[in-house]
Protein backbone atom coordinates (compact mmCIF):
# COMPACT_ATOMS: atom_id res chain seq x y z
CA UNK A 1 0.00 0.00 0.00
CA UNK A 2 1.47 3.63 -0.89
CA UNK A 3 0.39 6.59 0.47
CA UNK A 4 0.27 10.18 -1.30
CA UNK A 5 -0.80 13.38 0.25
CA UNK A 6 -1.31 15.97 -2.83
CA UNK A 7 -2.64 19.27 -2.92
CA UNK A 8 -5.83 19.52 -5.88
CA UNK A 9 -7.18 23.21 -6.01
CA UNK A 10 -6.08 24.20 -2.99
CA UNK A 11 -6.73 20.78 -1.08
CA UNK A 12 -4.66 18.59 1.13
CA UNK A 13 -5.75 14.64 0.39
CA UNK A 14 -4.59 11.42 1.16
CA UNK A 15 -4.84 8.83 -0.95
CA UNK A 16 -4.61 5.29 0.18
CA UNK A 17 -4.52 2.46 -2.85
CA UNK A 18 -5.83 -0.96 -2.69
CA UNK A 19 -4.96 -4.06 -4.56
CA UNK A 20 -4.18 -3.82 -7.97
CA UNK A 21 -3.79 -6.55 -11.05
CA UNK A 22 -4.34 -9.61 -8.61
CA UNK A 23 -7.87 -9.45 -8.62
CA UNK A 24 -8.33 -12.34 -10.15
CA UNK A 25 -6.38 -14.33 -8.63
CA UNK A 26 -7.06 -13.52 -5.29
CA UNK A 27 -11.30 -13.98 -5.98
CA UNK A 28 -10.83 -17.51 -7.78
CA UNK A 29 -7.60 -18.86 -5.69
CA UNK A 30 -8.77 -22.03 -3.69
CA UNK A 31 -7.26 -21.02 -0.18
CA UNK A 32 -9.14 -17.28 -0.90
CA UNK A 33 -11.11 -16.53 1.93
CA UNK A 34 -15.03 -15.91 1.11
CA UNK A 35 -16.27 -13.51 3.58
CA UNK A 36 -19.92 -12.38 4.85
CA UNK A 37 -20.52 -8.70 4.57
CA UNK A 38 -22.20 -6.57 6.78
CA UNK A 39 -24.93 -4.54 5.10
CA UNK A 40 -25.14 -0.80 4.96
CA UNK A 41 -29.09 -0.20 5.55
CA UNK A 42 -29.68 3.37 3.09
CA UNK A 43 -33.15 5.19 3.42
CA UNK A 44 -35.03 5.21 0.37
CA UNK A 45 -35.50 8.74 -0.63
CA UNK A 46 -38.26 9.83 -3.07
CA UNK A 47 -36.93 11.41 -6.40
CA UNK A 48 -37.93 15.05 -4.75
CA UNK A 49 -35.71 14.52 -1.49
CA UNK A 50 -32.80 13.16 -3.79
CA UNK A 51 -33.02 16.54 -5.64
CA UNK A 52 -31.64 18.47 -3.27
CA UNK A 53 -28.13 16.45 -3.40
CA UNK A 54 -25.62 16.63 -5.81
CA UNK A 55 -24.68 13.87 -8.64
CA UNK A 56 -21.83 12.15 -9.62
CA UNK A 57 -21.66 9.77 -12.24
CA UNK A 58 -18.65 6.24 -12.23
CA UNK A 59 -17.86 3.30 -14.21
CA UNK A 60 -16.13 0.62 -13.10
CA UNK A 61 -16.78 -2.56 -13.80
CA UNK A 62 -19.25 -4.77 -12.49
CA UNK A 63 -22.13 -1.79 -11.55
CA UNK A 64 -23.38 -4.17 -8.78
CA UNK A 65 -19.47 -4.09 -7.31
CA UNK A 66 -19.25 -0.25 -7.77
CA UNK A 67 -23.01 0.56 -6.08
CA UNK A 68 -22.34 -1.20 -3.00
CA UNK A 69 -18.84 0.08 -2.58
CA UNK A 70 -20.39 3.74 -2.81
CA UNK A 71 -23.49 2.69 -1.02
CA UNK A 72 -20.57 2.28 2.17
CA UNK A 73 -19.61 5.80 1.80
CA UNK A 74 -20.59 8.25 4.70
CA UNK A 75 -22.42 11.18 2.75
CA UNK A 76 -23.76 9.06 -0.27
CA UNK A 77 -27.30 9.12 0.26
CA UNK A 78 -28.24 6.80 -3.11
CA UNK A 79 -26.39 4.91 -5.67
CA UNK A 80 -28.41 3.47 -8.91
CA UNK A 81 -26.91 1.63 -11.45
CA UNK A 82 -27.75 1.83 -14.79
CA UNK A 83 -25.68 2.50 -17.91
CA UNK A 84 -23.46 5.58 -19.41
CA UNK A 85 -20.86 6.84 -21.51
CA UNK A 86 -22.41 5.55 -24.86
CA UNK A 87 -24.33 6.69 -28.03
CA UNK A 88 -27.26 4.35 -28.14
CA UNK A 89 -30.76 5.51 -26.72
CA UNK A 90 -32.35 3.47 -23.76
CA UNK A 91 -30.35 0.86 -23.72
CA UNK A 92 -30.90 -2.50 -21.84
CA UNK A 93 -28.65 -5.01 -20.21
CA UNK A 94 -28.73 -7.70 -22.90
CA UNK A 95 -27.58 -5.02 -25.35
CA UNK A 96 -24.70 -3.82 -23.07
CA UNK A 97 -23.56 -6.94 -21.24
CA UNK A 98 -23.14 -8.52 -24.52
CA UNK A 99 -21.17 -5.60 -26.09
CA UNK A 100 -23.74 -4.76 -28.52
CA UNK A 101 -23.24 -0.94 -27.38
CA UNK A 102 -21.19 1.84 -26.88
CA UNK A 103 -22.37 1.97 -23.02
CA UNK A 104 -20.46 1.37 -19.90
CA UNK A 105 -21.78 -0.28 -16.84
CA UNK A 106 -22.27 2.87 -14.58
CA UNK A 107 -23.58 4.44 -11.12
CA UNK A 108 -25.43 7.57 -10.23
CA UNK A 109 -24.52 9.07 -6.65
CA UNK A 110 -26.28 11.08 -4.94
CA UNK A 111 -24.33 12.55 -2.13
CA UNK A 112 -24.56 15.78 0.13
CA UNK A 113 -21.39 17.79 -0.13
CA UNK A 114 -21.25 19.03 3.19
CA UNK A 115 -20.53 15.57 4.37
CA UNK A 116 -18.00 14.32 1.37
CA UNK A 117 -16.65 16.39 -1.43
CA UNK A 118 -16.32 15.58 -4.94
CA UNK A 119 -12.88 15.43 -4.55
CA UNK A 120 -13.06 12.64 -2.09
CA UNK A 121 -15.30 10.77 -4.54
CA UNK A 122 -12.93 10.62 -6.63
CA UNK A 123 -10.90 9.39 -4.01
CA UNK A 124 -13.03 6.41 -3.79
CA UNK A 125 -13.19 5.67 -7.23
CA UNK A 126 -9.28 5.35 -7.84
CA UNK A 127 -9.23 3.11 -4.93
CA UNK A 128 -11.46 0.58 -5.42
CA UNK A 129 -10.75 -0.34 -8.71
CA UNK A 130 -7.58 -1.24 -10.80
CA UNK A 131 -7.67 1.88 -13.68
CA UNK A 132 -4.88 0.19 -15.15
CA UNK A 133 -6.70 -2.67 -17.08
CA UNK A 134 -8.56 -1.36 -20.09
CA UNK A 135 -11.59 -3.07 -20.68
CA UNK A 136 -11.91 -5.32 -17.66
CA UNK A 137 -11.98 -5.04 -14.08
CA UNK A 138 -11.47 -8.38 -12.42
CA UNK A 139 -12.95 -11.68 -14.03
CA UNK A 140 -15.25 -9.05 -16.38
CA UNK A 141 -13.67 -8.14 -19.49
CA UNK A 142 -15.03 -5.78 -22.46
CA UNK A 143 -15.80 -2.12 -23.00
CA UNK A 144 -19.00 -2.59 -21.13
CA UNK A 145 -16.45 -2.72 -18.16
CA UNK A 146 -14.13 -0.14 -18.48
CA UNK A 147 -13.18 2.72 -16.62
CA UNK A 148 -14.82 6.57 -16.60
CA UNK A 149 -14.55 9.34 -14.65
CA UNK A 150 -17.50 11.53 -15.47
CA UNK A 151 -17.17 15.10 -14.96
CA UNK A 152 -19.94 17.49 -15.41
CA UNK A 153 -18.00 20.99 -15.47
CA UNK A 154 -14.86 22.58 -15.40
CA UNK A 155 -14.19 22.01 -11.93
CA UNK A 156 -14.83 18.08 -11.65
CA UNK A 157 -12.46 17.81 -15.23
CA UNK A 158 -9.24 19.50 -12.94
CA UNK A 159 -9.87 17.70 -10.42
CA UNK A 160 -9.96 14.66 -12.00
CA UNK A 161 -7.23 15.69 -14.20
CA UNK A 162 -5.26 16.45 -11.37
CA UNK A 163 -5.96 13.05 -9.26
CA UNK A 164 -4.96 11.26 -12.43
CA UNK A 165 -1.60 13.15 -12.91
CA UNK A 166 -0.49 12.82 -8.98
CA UNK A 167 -1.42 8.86 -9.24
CA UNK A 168 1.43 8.69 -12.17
CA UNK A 169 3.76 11.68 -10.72
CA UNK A 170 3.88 9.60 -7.38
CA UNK A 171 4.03 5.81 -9.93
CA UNK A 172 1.29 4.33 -7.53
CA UNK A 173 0.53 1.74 -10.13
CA UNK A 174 4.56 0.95 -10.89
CA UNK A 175 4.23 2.23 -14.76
CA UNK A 176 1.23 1.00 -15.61
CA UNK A 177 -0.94 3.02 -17.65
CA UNK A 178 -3.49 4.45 -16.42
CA UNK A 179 -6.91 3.82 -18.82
CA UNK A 180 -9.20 5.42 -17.37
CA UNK A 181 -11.39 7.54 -19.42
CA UNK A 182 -11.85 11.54 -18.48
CA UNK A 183 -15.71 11.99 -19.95
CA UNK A 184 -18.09 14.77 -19.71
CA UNK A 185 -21.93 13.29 -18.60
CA UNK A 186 -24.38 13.45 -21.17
CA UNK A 187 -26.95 10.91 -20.47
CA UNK A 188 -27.77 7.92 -17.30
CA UNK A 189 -30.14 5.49 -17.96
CA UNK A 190 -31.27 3.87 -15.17
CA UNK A 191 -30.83 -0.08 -15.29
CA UNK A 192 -33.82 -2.79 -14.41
CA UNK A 193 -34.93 -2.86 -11.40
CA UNK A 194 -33.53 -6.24 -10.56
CA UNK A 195 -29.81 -4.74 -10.87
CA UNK A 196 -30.60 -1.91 -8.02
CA UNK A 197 -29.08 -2.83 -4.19
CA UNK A 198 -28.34 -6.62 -6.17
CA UNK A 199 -25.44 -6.76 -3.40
CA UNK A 200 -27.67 -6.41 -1.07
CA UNK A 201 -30.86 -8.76 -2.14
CA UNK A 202 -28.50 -11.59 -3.36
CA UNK A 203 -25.82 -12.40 -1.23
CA UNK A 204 -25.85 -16.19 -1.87
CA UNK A 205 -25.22 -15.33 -5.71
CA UNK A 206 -22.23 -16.82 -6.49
CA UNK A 207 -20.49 -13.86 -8.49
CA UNK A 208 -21.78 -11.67 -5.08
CA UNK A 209 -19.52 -14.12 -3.00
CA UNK A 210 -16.77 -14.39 -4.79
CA UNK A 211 -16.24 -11.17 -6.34
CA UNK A 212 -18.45 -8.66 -5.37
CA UNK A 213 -18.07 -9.20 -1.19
CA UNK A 214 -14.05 -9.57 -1.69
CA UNK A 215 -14.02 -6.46 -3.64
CA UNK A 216 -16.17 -4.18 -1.03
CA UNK A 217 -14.09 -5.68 1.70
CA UNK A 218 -10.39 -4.96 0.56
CA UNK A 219 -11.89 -1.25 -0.01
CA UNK A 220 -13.52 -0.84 3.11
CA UNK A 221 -10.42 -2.29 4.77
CA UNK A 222 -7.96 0.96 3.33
CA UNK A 223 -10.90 3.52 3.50
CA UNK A 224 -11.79 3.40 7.06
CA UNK A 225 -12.26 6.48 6.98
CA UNK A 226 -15.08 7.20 4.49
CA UNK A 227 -17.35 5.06 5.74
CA UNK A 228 -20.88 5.35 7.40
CA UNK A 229 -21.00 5.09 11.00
CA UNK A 230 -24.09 3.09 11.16
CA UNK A 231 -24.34 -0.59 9.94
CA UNK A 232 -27.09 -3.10 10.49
């Protein structure tokens, strides 16, 4: 694990990484550990009380993996998956899981600033994902998995920008390219209903077990920090 304190507009952060190209290995390896995870319990807003928060918009990978892992963080008040990045109109998951669009697998946060800054979202994104393997994230491999960084103004661009260029200035992924891809939001369509809190309403599924769970777990581990106080 490295640590980096920079300084992006005017902002001391510390950035803590997690595991990086292993994944794999580590979620399929017979002596890998499988473990339970405790369940962060979010009120369900109504579309006029989730107004009132600011959006941010991820991808990547798996968007059951990335919703829980925001779902943890303490001023995130709703996460939705659904699908982004892409040209085609209303598009569904048999169209993007097979590759048949332009889409990536996405989130939608909601979050209240006063509690967690943009900044610090992007904190979160960097570390729980490896940005370094284009087109796949873990035992998931296509476009439909690869990595954005949505920005919806000026601001969120430099700061992004600048996150990206103190991850290679400080070679916290030992020369490996970073792939991420530095978008602007256009359009989030929201994915079936059976997607939303899937974490949550499946954990016997075996992908939830072995991949999700391990994933959640290794971030929650190095961002102590960010999470929510309360868990059920």
């Amino acid at each position: 694990m490295k640590l980096l304190q920079i300084t992006i507009l005017g902002l001391a952060i510390l950035l803590t990484t997690s595991c990086k190209s292993n994944t794999k290995k580590e979620v399929f390896s017979e002596s890998s550990k499988i473990e339970t995870e405790e369940v962060y319990e979010m009120e369900k807003l109504s579309p006029q009380e989730l107004s009132k928060y600011e959006t941010a918009y991820f991808a990547s990978g798996c968007f059951w993996c990335v919703e829980a892992i925001f779902e943890s963080v303490r001023g995130v008040k709703e996460v939705i998956s659904g699908y982004s990045g892409g040209k085609e109109k209303n598009p569904t998951y048999e169209m993007v899981g097979y590759g048949k669009t332009t889409h990536a697998e996405a989130v939608e946060v909601y979050y209240d600033p006063k509690e967690i800054s943009f900044t610090e979202l992007v904190q979160v994104f960097f570390g729980s994902h490896d940005p370094t393997t284009l087109n796949r994230q873990g035992p998931d491999r296509g476009p439909q998995y690869r990595s954005i960084a949505f920005y919806k103004n000026e601001i969120q661009k430099k700061i992004i920008g600048s996150y990206i260029q103190a991850l290679k200035d400080q070679d916290v992924y030992d020369g490996a390219p970073i792939t991420t891809e530095v978008k602007q939001f256009d359009v989030f369509y929201k994915a079936e209903a059976y997607h939303q809190d899937y974490e949550k309403n499946n954990p016997n599924n075996s992908y939830i077990r072995n991949v999700s769970i391990p994933r959640l777990n290794r971030f929650k581990e190095n961002f102590q920090d960010y999470l929510k106080k309360e868990v059920h």
